[in-house]
C-alpha atoms as a PDB file:
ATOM      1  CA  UNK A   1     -17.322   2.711  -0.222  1.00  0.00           C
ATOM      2  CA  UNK A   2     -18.069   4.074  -3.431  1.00  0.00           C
ATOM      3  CA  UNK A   3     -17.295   7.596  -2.481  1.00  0.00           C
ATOM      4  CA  UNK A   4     -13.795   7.328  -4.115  1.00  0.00           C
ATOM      5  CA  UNK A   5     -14.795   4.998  -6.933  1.00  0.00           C
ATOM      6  CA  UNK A   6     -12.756   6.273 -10.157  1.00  0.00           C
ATOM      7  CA  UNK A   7     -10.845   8.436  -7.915  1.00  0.00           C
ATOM      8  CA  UNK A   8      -7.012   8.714  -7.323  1.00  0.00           C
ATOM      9  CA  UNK A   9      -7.530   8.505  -3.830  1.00  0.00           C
ATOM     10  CA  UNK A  10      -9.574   5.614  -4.635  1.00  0.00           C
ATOM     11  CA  UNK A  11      -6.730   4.262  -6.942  1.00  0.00           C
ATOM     12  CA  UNK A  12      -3.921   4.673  -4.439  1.00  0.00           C
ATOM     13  CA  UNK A  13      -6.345   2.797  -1.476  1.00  0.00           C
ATOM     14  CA  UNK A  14      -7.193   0.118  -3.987  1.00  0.00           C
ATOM     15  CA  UNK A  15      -3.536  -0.287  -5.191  1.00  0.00           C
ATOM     16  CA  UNK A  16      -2.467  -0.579  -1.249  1.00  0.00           C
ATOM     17  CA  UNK A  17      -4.736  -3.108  -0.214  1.00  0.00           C
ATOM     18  CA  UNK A  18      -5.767  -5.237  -3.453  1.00  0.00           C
ATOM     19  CA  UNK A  19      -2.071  -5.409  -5.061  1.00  0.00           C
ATOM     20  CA  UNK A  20       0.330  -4.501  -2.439  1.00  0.00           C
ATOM     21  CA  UNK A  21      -0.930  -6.558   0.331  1.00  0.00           C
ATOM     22  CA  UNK A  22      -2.262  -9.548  -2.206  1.00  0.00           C
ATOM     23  CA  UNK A  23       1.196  -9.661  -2.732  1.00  0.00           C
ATOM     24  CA  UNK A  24       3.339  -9.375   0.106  1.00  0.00           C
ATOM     25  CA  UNK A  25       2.096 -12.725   1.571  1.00  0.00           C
ATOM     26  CA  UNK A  26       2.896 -14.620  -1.359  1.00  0.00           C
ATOM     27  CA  UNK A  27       6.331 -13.075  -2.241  1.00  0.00           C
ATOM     28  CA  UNK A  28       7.096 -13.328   1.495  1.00  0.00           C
ATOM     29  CA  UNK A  29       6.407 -17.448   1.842  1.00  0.00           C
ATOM     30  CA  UNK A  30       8.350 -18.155  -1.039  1.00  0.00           C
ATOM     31  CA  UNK A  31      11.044 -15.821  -1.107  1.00  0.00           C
ATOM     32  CA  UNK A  32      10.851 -14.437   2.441  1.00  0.00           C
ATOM     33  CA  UNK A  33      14.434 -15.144   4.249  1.00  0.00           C
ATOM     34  CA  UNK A  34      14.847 -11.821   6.260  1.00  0.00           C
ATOM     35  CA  UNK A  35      11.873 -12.140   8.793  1.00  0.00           C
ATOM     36  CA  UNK A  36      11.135  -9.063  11.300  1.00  0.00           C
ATOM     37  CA  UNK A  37       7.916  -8.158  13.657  1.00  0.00           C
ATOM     38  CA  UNK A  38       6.910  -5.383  14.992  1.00  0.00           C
ATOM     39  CA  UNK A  39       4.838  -5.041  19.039  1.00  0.00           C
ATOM     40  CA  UNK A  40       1.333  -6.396  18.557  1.00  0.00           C
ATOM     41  CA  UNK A  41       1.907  -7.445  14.957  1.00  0.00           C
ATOM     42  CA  UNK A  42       2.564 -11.079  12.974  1.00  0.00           C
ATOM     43  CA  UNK A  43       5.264 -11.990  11.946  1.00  0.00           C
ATOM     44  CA  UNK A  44       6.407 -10.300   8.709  1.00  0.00           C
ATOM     45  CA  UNK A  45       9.685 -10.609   5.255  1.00  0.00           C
ATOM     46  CA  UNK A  46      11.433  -7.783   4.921  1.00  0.00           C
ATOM     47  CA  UNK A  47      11.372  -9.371   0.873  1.00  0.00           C
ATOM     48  CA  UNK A  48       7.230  -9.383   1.186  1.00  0.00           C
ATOM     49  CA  UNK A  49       7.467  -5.970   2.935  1.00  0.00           C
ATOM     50  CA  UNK A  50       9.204  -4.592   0.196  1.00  0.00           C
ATOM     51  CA  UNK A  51       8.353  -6.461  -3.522  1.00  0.00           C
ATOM     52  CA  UNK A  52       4.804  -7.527  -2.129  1.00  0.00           C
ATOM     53  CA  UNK A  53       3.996  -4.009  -0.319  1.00  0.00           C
ATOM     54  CA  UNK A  54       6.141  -1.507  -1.536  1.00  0.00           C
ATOM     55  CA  UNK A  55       6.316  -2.356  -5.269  1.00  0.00           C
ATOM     56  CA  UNK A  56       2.877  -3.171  -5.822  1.00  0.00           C
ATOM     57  CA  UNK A  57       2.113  -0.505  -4.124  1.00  0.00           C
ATOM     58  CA  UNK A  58       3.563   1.762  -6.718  1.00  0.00           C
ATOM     59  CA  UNK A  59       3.265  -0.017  -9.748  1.00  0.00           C
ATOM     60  CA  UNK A  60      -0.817  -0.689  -8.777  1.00  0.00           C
ATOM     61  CA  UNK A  61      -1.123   3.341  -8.187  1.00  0.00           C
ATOM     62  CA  UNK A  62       0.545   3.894 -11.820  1.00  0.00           C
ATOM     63  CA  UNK A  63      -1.369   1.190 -13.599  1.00  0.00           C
ATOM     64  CA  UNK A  64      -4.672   1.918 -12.310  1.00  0.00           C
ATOM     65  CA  UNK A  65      -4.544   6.001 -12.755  1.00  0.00           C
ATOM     66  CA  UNK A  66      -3.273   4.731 -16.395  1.00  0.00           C
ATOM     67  CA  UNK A  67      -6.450   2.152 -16.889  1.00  0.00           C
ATOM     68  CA  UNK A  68      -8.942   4.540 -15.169  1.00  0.00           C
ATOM     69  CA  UNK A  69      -7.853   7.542 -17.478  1.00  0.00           C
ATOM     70  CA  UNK A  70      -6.864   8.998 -14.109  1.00  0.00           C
ATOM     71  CA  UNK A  71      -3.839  11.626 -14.281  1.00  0.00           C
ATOM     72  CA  UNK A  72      -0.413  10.138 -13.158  1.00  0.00           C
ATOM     73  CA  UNK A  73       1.209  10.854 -10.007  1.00  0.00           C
ATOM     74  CA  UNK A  74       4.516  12.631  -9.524  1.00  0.00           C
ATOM     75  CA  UNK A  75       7.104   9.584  -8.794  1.00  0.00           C
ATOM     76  CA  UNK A  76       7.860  11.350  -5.548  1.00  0.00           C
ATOM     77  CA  UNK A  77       3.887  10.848  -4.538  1.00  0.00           C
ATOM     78  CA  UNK A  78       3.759   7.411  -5.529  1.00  0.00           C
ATOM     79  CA  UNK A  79       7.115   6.126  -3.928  1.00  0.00           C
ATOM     80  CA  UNK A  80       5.648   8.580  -0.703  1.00  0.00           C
ATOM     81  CA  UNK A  81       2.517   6.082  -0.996  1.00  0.00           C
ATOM     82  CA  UNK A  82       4.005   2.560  -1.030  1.00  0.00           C
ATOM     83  CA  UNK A  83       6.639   3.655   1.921  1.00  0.00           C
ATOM     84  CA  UNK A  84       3.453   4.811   3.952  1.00  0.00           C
ATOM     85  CA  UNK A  85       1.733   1.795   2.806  1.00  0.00           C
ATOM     86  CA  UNK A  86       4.519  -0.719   3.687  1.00  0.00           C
ATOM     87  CA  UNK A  87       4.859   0.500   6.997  1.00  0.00           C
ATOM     88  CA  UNK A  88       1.202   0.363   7.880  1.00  0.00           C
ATOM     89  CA  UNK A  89       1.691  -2.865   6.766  1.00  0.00           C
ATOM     90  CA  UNK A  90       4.161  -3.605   9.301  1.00  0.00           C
ATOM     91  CA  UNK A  91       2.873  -1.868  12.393  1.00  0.00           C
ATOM     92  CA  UNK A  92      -0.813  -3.476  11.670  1.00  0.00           C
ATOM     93  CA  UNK A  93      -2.156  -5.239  14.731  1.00  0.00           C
ATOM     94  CA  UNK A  94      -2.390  -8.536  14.370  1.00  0.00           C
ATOM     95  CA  UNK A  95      -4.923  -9.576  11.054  1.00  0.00           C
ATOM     96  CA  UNK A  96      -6.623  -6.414  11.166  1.00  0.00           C
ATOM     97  CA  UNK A  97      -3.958  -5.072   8.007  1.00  0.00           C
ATOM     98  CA  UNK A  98      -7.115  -5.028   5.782  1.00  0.00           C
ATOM     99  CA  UNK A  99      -8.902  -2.266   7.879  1.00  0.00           C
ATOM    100  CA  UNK A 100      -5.820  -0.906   9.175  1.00  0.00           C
ATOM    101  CA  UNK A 101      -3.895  -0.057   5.596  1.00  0.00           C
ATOM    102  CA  UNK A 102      -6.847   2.081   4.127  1.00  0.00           C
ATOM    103  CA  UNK A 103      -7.440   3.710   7.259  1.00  0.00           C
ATOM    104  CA  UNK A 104      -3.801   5.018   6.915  1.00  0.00           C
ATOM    105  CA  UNK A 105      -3.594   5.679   3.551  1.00  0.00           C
ATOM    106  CA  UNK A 106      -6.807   8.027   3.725  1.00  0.00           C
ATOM    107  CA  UNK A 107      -5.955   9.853   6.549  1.00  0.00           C
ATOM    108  CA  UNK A 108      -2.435  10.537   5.248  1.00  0.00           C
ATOM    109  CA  UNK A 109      -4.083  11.371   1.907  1.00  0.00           C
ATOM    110  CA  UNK A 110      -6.464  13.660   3.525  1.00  0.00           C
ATOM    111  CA  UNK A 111      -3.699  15.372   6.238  1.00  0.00           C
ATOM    112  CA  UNK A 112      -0.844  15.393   3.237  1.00  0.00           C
ATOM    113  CA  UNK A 113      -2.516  16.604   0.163  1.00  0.00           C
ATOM    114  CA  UNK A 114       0.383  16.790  -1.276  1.00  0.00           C
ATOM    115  CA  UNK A 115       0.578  13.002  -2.100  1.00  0.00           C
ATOM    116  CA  UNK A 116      -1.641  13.848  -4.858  1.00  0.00           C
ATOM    117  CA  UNK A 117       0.389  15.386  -7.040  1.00  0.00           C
END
């Protein structure tokens, strides 16, 4: 909602979802080789996992707190971000990644303030 609108919480969930996973599909048909699925999950690239996911992840987080005027985030907090956002990537039942990725990322957020940092 727009509870965390110009927000780094709101950054790092919009980072996750709208870069990060835009990407990962799209990195992972064309370039995806190393293919790997978790229980109760689709079929996922380690490649799209990792450039899609991870990296966009991280570079989304920097370029929107830099865009939004928001402060940066330690390097530690941001890499911290993408690896928790990757893997609820992974483990995400089915289609339901969309719900499933913020739900993660705020709840980590909110039980690991430190991420903020």
């Amino acid at each position: 909602g727009t509870q965390k609108f110009m927000t780094l919480e709101g950054s790092i969930l919009v980072a996750a979802l709208g870069i990060g996973d835009g990407l990962a599909p799209i990195i992972g048909r064309y370039y995806g080789n190393l293919k790997y699925r978790f229980p109760m999950s689709r079929q996922k690239s380690i490649e799209g996992s990792f450039f899609g996911v991870f990296l966009g992840t991280v570079g989304g987080i920097y370029v929107f707190n830099r865009m939004l005027g928001l402060r940066d985030l330690s390097v530690q907090s941001m890499v911290c971000c993408g690896a928790i956002a990757t893997f609820a990537e992974a483990i995400a039942p089915g289609d339901c990644d969309n719900v499933f990725i913020p739900l993660v990322m705020h709840f980590s957020i909110t039980h690991y303030p430190w991420l903020m940092k």
